[in-house]
Protein backbone atom coordinates (compact mmCIF):
# COMPACT_ATOMS: atom_id res chain seq x y z
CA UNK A 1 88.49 81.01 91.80
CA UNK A 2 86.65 83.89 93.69
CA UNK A 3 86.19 87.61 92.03
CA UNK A 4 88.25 89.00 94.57
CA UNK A 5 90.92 86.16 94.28
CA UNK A 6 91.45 87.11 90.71
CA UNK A 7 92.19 90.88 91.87
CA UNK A 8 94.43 90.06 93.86
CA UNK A 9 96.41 88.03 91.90
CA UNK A 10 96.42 91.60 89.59
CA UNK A 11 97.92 93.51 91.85
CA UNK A 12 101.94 93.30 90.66
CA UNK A 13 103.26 96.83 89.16
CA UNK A 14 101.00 99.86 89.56
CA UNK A 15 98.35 98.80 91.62
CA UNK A 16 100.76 97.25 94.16
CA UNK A 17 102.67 100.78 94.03
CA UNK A 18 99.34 102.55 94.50
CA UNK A 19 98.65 100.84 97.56
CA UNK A 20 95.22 99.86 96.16
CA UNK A 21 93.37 97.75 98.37
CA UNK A 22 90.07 96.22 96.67
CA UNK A 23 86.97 96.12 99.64
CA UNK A 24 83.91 95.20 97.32
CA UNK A 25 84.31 93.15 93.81
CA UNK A 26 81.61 91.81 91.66
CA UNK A 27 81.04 91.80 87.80
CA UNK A 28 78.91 95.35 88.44
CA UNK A 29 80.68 97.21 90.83
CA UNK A 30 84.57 97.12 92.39
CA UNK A 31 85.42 99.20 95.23
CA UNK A 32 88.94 100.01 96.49
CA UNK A 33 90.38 102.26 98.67
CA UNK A 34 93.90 104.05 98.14
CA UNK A 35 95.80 106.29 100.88
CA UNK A 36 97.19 109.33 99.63
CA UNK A 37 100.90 109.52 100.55
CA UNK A 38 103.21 112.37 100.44
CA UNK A 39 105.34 111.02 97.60
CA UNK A 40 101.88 111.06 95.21
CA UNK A 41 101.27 114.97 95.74
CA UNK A 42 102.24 118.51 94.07
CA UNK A 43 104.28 120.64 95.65
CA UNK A 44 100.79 122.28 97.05
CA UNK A 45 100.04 119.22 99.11
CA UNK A 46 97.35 117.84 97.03
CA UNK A 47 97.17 114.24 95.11
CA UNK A 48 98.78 114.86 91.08
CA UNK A 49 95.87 114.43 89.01
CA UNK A 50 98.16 111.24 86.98
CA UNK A 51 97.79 109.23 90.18
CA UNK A 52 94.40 109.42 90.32
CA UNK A 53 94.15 108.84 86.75
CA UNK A 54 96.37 105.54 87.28
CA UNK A 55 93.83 104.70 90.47
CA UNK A 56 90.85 105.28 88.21
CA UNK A 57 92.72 102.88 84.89
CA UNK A 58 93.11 100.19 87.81
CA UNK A 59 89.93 100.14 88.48
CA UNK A 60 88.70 100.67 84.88
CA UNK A 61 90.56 97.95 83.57
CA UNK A 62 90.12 95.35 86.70
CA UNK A 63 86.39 95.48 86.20
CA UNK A 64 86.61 95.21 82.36
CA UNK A 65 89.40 91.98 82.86
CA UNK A 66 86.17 90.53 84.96
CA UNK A 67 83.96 90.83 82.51
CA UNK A 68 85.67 89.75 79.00
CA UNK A 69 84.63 86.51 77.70
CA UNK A 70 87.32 83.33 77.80
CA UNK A 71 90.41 84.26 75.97
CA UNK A 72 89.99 87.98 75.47
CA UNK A 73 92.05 90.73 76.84
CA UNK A 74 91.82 94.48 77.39
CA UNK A 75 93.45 97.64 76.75
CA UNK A 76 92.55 101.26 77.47
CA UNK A 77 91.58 103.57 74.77
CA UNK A 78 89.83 106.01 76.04
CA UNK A 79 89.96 108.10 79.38
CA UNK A 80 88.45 111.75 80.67
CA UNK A 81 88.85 112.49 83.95
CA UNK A 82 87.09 115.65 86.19
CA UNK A 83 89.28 116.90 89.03
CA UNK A 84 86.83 118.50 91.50
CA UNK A 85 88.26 118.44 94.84
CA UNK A 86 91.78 118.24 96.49
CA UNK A 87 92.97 115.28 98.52
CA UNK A 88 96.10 116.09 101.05
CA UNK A 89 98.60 113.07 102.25
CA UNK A 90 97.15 111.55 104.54
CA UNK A 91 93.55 111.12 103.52
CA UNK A 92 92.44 108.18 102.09
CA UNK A 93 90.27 107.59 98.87
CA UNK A 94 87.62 105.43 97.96
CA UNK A 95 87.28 104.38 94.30
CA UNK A 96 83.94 103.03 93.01
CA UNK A 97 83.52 101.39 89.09
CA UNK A 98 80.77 100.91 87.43
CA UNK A 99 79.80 99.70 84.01
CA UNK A 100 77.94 102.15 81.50
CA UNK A 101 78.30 99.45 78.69
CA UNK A 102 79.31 96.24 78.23
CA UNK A 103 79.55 95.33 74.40
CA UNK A 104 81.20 92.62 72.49
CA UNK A 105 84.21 94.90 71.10
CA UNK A 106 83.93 97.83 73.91
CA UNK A 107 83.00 98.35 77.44
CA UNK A 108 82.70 101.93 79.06
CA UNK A 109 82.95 102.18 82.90
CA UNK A 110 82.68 105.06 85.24
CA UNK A 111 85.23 105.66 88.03
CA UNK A 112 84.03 107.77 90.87
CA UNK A 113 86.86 108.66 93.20
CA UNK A 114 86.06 110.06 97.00
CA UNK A 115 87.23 111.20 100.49
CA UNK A 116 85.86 108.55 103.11
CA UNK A 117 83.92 111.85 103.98
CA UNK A 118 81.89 110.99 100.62
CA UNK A 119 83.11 114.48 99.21
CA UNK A 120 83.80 113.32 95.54
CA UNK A 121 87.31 114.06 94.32
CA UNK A 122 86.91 112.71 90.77
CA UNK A 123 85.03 111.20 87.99
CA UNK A 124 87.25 109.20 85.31
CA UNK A 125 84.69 107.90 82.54
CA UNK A 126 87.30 105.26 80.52
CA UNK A 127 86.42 102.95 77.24
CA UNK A 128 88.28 99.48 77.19
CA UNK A 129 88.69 97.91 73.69
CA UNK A 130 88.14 94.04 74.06
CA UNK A 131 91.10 92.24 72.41
């Protein structure tokens, strides 16, 4: 089974709600892209910082799922995320993971979220305990 066919067959609950849509998935790097839609904002017409958050776990957790050894599982432990620019319905993100460690009882990846302009959004750094 492809990379990108296991995704997909990930994408029940949040992810499906999210609207994520994977572009680019290998053990190193998964890309995704999510549209921002009015019923994911503040009242100020900006993304809430939880749906990033949940974009950024997605993401987190997808790449970590690809990477555990035969019979393990994952969980999140860990997550700190930097909100540095607004996104307004209508624009569409770009999510980019990539590993900072890959050990036998943890694995740390870093979530960079964007505009399609490239102006970066957020940065989620998350640690995934290997079950």
């Amino acid at each position: 089974m492809s990379l990108m066919a296991k995704v997909q067959e990930q994408m029940a609950g949040v992810p499906e709600h999210l609207g994520v849509e994977y572009v680019e998935v290998s053990l190193d790097r998964i890309v995704a892209r999510m549209l921002v839609r009015p019923d994911m904002c503040t009242t100020i017409n900006n993304i809430h910082g939880g749906m990033l958050m949940a974009f950024a776990d997605t993401l987190g957790a997808m790449a970590a799922i690809l990477n555990l050894p035969e019979g393990k599982w994952t969980t999140t432990v860990e997550s700190k995320t930097n909100f540095l620019a607004p996104a307004p319905p209508g624009s569409t993100l770009i999510g980019e993971v990539t590993p900072l460690h890959r050990g036998r009882r943890t694995q740390v990846w870093e979530t960079r979220i964007s505009h399609e302009t490239g102006k970066l959004v957020a940065k989620v750094t998350q640690t995934q305990l290997v079950l």
